[in-house]
Protein backbone atom coordinates (compact mmCIF):
# COMPACT_ATOMS: atom_id res chain seq x y z
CA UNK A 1 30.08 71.44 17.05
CA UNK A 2 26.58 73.22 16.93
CA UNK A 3 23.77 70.57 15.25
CA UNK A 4 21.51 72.28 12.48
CA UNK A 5 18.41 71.17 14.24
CA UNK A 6 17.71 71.56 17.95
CA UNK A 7 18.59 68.42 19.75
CA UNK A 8 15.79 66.62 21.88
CA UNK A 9 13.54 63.06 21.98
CA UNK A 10 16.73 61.71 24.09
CA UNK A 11 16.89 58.48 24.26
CA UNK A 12 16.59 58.24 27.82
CA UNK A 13 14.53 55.11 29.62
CA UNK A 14 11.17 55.27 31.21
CA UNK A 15 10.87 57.64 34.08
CA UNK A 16 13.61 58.77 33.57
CA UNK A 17 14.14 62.92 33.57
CA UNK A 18 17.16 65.35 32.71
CA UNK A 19 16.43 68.59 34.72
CA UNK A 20 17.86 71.67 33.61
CA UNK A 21 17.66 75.59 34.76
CA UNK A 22 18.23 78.45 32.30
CA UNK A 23 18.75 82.16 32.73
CA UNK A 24 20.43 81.91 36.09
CA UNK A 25 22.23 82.28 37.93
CA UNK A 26 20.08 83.83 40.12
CA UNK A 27 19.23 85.02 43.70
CA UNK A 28 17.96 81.28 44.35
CA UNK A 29 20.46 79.37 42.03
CA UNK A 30 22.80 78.31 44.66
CA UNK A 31 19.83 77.36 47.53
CA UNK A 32 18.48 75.43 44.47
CA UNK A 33 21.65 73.21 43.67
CA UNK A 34 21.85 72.76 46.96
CA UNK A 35 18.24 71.02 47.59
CA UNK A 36 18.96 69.13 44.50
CA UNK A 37 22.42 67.64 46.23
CA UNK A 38 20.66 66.37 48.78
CA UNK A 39 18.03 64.58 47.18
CA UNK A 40 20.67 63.42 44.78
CA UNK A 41 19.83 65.25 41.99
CA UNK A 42 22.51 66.19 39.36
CA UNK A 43 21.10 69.34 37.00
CA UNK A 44 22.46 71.03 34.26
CA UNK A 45 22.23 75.22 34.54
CA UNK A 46 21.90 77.10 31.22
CA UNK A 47 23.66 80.32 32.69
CA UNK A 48 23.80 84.03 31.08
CA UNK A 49 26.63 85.45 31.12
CA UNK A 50 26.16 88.73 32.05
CA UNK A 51 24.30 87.41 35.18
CA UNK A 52 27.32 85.36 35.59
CA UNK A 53 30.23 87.03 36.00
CA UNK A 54 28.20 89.16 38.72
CA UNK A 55 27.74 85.50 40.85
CA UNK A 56 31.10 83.81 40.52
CA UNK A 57 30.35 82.30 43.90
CA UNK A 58 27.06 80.61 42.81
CA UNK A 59 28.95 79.35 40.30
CA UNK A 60 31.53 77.67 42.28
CA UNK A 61 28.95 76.06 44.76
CA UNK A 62 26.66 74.70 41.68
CA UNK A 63 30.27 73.22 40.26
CA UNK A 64 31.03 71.96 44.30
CA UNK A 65 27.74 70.52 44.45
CA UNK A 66 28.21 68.71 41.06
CA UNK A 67 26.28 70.14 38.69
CA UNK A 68 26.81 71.22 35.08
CA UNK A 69 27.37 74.66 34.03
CA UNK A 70 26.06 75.13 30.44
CA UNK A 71 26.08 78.17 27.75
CA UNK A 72 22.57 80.06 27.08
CA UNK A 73 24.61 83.07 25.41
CA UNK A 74 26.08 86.16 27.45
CA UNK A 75 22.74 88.82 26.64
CA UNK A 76 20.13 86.60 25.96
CA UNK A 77 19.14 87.56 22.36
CA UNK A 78 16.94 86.05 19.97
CA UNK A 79 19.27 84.02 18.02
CA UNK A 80 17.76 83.76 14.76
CA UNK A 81 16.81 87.31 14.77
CA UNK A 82 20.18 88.49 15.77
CA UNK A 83 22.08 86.93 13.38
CA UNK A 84 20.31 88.24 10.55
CA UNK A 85 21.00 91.55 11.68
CA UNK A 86 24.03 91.06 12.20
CA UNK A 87 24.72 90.88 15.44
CA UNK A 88 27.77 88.94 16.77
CA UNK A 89 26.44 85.53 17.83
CA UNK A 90 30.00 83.99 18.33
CA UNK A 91 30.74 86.53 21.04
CA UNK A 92 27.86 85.54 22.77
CA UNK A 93 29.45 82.03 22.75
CA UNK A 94 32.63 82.99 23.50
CA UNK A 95 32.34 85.76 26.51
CA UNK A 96 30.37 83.19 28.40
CA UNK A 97 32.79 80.75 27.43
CA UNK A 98 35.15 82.90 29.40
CA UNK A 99 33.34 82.70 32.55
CA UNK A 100 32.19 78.90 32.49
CA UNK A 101 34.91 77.32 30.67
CA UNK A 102 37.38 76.64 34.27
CA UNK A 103 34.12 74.18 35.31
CA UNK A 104 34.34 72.65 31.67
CA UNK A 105 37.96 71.72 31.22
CA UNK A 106 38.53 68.44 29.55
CA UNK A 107 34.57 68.07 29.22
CA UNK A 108 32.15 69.35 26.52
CA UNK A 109 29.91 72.79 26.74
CA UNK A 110 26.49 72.08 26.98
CA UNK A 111 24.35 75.02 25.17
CA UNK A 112 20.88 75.51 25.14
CA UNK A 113 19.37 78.59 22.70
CA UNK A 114 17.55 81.52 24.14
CA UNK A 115 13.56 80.89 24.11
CA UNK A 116 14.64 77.59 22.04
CA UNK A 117 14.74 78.96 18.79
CA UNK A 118 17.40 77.87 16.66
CA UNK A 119 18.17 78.05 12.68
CA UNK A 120 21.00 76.84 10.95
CA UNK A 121 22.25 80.01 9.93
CA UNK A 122 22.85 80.57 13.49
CA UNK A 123 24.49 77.10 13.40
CA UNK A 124 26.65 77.90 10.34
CA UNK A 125 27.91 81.50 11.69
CA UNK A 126 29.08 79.29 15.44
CA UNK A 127 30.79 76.47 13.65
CA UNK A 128 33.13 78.34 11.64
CA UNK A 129 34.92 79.41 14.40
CA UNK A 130 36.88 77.26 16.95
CA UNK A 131 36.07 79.24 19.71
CA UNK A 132 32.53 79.26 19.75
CA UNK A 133 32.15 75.76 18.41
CA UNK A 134 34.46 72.93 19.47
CA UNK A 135 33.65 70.76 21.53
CA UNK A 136 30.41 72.28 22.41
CA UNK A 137 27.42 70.24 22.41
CA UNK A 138 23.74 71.78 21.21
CA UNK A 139 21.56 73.48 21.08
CA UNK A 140 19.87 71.18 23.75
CA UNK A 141 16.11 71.61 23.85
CA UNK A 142 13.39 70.81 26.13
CA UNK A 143 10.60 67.55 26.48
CA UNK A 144 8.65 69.34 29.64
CA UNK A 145 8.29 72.95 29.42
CA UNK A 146 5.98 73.26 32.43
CA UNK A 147 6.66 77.01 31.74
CA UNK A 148 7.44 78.03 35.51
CA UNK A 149 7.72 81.56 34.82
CA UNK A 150 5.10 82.15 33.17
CA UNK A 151 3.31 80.67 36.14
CA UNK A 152 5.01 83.10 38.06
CA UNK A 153 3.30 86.00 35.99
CA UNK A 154 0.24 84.77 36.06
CA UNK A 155 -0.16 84.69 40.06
CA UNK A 156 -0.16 81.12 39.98
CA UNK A 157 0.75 79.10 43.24
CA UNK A 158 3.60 76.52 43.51
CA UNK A 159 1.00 73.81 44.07
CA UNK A 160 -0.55 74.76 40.65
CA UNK A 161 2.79 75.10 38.83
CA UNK A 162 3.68 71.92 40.19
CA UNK A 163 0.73 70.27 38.99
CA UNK A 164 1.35 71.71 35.67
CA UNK A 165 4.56 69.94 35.29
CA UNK A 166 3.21 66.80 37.03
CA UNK A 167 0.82 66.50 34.24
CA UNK A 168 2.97 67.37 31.47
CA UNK A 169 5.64 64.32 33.04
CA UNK A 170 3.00 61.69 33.26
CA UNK A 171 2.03 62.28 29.69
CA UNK A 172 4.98 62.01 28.29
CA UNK A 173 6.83 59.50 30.88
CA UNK A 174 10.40 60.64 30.31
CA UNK A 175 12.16 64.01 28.62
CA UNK A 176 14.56 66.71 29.46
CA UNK A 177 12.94 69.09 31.86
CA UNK A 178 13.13 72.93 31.78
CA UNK A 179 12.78 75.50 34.90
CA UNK A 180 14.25 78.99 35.24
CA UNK A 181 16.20 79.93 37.96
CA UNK A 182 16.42 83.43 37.02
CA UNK A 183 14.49 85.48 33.91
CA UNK A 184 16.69 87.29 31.70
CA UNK A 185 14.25 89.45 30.38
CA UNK A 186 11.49 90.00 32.41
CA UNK A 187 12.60 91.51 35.64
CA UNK A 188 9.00 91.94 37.40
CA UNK A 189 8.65 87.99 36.87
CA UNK A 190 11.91 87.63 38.55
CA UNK A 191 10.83 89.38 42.35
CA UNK A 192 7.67 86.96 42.01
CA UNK A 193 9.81 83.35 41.26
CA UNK A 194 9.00 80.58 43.49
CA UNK A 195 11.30 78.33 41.19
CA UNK A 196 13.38 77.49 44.05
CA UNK A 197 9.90 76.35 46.43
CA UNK A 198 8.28 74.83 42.74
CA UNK A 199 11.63 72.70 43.16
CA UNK A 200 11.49 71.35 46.63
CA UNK A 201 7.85 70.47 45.88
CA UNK A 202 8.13 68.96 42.48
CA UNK A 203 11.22 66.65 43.15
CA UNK A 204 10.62 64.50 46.50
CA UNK A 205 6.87 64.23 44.40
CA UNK A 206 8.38 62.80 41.68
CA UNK A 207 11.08 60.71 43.19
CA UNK A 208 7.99 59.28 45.27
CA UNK A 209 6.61 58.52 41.70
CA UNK A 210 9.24 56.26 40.90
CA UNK A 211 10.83 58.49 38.87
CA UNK A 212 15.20 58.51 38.00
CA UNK A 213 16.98 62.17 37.82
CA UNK A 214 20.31 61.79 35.56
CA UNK A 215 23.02 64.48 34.42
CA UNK A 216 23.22 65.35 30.30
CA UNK A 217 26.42 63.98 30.59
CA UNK A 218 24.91 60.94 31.49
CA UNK A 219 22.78 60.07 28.69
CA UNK A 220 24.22 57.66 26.47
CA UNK A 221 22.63 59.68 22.95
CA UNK A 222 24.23 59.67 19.68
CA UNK A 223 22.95 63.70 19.71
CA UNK A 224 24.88 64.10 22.76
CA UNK A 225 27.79 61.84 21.97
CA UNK A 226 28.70 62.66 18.13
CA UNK A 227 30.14 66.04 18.65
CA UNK A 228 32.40 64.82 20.81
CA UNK A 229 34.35 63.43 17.51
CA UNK A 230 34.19 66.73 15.90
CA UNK A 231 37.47 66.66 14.00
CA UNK A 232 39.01 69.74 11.93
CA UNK A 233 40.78 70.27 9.44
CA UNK A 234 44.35 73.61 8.98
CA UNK A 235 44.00 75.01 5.46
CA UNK A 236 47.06 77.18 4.72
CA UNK A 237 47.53 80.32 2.37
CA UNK A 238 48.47 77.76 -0.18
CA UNK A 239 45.01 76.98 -0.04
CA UNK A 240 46.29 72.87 0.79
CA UNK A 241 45.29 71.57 4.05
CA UNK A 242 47.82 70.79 7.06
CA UNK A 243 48.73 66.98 6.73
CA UNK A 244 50.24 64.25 9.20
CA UNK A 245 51.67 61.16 8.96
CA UNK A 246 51.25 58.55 11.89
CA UNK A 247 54.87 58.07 12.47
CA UNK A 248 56.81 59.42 16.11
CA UNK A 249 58.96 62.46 14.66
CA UNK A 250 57.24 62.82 11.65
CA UNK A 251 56.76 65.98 9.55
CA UNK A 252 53.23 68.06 8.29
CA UNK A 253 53.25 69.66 5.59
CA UNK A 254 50.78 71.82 3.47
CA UNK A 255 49.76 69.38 1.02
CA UNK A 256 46.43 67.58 1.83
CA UNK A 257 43.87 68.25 -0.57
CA UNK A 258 40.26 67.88 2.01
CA UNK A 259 39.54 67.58 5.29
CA UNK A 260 37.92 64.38 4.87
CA UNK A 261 41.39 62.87 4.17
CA UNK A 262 42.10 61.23 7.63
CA UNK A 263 45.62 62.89 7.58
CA UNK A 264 44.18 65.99 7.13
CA UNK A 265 42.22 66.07 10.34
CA UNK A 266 43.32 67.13 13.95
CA UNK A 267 41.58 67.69 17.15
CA UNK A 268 42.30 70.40 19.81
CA UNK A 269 42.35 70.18 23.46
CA UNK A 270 42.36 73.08 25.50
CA UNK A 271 45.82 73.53 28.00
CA UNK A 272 44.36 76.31 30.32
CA UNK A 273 46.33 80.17 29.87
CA UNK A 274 44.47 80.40 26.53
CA UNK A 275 46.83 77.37 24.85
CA UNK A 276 45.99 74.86 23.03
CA UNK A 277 47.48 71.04 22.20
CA UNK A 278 46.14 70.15 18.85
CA UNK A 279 46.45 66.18 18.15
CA UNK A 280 46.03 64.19 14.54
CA UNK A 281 44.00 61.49 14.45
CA UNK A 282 46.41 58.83 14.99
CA UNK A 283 46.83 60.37 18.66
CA UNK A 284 50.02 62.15 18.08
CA UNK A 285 50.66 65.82 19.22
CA UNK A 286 51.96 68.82 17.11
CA UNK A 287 55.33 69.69 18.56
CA UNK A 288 58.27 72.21 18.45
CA UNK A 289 61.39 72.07 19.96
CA UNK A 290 63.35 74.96 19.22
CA UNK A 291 66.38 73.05 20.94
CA UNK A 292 66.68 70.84 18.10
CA UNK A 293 65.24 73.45 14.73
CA UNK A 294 62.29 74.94 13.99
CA UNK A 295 60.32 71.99 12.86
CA UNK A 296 56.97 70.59 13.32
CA UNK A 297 56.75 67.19 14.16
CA UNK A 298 54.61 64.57 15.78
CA UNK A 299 55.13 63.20 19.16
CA UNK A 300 53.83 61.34 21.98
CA UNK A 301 54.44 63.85 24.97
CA UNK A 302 52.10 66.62 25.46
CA UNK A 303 54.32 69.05 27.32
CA UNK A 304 55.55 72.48 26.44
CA UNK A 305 56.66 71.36 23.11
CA UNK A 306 53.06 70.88 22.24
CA UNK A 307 51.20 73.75 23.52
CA UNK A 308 50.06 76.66 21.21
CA UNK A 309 48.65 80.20 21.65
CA UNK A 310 45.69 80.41 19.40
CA UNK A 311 45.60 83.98 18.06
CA UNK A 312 42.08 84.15 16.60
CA UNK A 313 41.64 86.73 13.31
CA UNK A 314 38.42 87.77 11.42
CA UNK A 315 36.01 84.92 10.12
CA UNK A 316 37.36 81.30 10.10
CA UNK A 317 41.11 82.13 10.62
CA UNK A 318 43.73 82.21 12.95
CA UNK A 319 47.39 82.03 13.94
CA UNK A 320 49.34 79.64 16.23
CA UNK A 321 52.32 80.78 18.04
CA UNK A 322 54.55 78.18 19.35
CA UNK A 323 56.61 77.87 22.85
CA UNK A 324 59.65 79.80 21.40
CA UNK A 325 57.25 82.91 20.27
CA UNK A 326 57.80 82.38 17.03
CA UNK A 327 54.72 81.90 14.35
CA UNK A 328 53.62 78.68 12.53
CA UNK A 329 54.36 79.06 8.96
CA UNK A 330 55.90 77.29 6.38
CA UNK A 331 59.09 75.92 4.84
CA UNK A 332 58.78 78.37 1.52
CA UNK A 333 56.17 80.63 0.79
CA UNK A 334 54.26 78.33 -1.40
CA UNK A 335 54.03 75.38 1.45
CA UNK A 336 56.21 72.64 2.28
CA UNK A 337 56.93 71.42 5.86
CA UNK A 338 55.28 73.22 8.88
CA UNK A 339 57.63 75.60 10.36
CA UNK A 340 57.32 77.40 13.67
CA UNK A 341 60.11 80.06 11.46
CA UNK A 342 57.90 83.49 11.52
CA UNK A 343 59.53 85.58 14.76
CA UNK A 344 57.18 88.17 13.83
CA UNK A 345 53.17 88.36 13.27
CA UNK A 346 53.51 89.63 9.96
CA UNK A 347 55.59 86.44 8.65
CA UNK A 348 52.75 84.21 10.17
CA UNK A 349 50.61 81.96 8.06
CA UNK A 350 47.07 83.15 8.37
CA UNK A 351 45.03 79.69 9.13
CA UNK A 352 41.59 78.60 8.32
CA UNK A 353 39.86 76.19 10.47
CA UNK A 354 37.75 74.00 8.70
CA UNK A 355 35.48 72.12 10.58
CA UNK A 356 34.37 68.41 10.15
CA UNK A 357 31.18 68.06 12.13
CA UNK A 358 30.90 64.25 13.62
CA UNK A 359 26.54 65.86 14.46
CA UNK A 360 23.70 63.25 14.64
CA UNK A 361 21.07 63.87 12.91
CA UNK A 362 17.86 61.78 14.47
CA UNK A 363 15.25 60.64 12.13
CA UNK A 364 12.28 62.93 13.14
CA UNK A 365 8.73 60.84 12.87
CA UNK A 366 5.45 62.02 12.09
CA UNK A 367 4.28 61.83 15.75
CA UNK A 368 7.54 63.95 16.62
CA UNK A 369 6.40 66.42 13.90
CA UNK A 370 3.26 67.20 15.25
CA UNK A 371 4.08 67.49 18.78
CA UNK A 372 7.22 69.87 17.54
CA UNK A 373 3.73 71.98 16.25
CA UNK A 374 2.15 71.60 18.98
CA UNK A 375 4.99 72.87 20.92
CA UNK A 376 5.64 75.64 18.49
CA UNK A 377 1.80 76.76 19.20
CA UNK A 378 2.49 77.15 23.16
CA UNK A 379 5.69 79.35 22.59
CA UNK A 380 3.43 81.25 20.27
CA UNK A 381 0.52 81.36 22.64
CA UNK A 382 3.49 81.70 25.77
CA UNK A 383 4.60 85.16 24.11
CA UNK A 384 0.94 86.56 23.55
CA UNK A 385 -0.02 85.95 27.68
CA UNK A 386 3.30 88.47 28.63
CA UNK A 387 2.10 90.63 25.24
């Protein structure tokens, strides 16, 4: 589930970095993940997905090498912006999704927001849909900017880009770390990157500091950590939420009245071939099996009794096919017990997912306020130097 804020100030120890590579992949990406293998270094990449799905291969060998593959949308727009005008923001979720999600299974998707700019409208429009929002973790921002491609423009050397960076880290002593290992949208800075030389320089320096390199996966931070409890919540046509009991063979029916009723909430993990397994919060799986009747009930065994094709429809809702083929639905028209009865689409209960964010919000200080301005001011002052 997307947070409403940006997520940054880890809590991560002193010296201690998180170092992460957006707009990629790129010409370099690979050569760079494998430098950072051997010095030990695990790194989170923030890839496009239109550069993606041309480098499948750089994908695989940044995955073989042990490093994270993350979400920075599949066109690299300007979030905020696009949303107000309407442009689809889940789809820039999801089509990435589509090309990362095989080096994600059973983990969260890390995103980070194009140029860092974030608003919770943008939040709001991702979270409504289960696609674009479960079990994804962000938008993760940056402590060290160190603004490497800008460097780039500017005819700066890799000794002065590293020092730019160096100075930037010993200020601030700790922090997630930002490079690019491609630019999405400025192709003459791309032909003059040195990312991948700024990298074997900066590292072994900072290693020699004394300084620890850790995954995002490794930082133990209630921002990180929350949305991995993101529950949800079914609401049927009989506008009553989808409720469980905790008993082995038990019935749902359409009957709860919120999704903060603990029977009322249910979390999905993802089966591979676009199905689902959707669990309630005593740890018992929706199943079907059409051997028997029609029936939903809850059981221990996730096998193909539990597994679901999630058919997504316009805004919030969906439908869920079961095993047999046939439709979720319901006992009557006006609810009862959860049926998988509807052999055709147009006998299907249309579902809304209603989601039940488990975000931390972190209590932002003054001192955090000002350097957000601060920060602000060089992405202001960033744009103006490629103006």
């Amino acid at each position: 589930m997307f947070a409403l804020k940006s997520i940054e100030n880890l809590d991560l120890p002193e010296k201690t970095l998180c170092l992460t590579y957006d707009d990629g992949p790129g010409a370099a990406s690979a050569e760079i993940g494998r430098f950072l293998k051997e010095r030990g270094v695990r790194a989170t990449f923030f890839v496009v997905g239109k550069f993606a799905v041309e480098r499948p291969e750089v994908l695989d060998q940044l995955h073989a090498d042990g490093h994270i593959i993350g979400n920075h949308t599949f066109e690299h727009p300007d979030l905020p912006y696009y949303v107000a005008i309407n442009g689809d923001v889940r789809d820039q979720i999801i089509r990435t999704n589509t090309v990362i999600q095989k080096y994600n299974e059973g983990k969260p998707i890390y995103f980070r927001a194009t140029y860092g700019k974030w608003s919770p409208e943008v939040a709001k429009e991702l979270n409504v849909d289960m696609r674009s929002s479960f079990r994804h973790i962000g938008p993760v921002y940056w402590d060290i900017s160190g603004t490497d491609c800008h460097s780039w423009k500017l005819g700066r050397t890799v000794e002065e880009a590293a020092e730019i960076y160096l100075a930037e880290i010993a200020g601030k002593e700790r922090g997630v770390v930002v490079m690019h290992d491609d630019t999405a949208d400025m192709e003459t800075v791309a032909a003059k990157s040195q990312t991948l030389e700024l990298t074997r320089h900066l590292v072994p320096r900072l290693q020699a500091l004394g300084y620890k390199f850790v995954g995002l996966d490794e930082i133990e931070d209630p921002q990180l950590t929350g949305p991995l409890a993101d529950s949800f919540g079914l609401k049927g046509q009989n506008g009553k939420f989808l409720k469980s009991t905790a008993t082995t063979g038990g019935e749902l029916t359409w009957s709860g009245a919120s999704v903060d009723d603990a029977g009322c909430q249910f979390v999905m993990e993802q089966s591979g071939r676009g199905r689902i397994a959707i669990r309630c919060a005593a740890g018992k799986y929706l199943r079907v099996n059409a051997d028997i009747d029609d029936t939903v009930r809850l059981g221990d065994l996730r096998d193909d009794c539990a597994l679901f094709d999630n058919v997504p429809l316009s805004g919030a809702q969906l439908m869920l096919r079961s095993h047999s083929g046939n439709y979720l639905a319901a006992e009557t028209k006006h609810g009862g017990t959860l049926r998988a009865n509807a052999p055709f689409m147009r006998q299907a209960w249309r579902i809304a997912y209603v989601p039940r964010s488990g975000a931390f919000l972190k209590p932002v200080t003054l001192s955090q306020r000002l350097s957000n301005a601060r920060k602000a001011a060089l992405f202001v002052k960033s744009k103006l130097l490629q103006a």
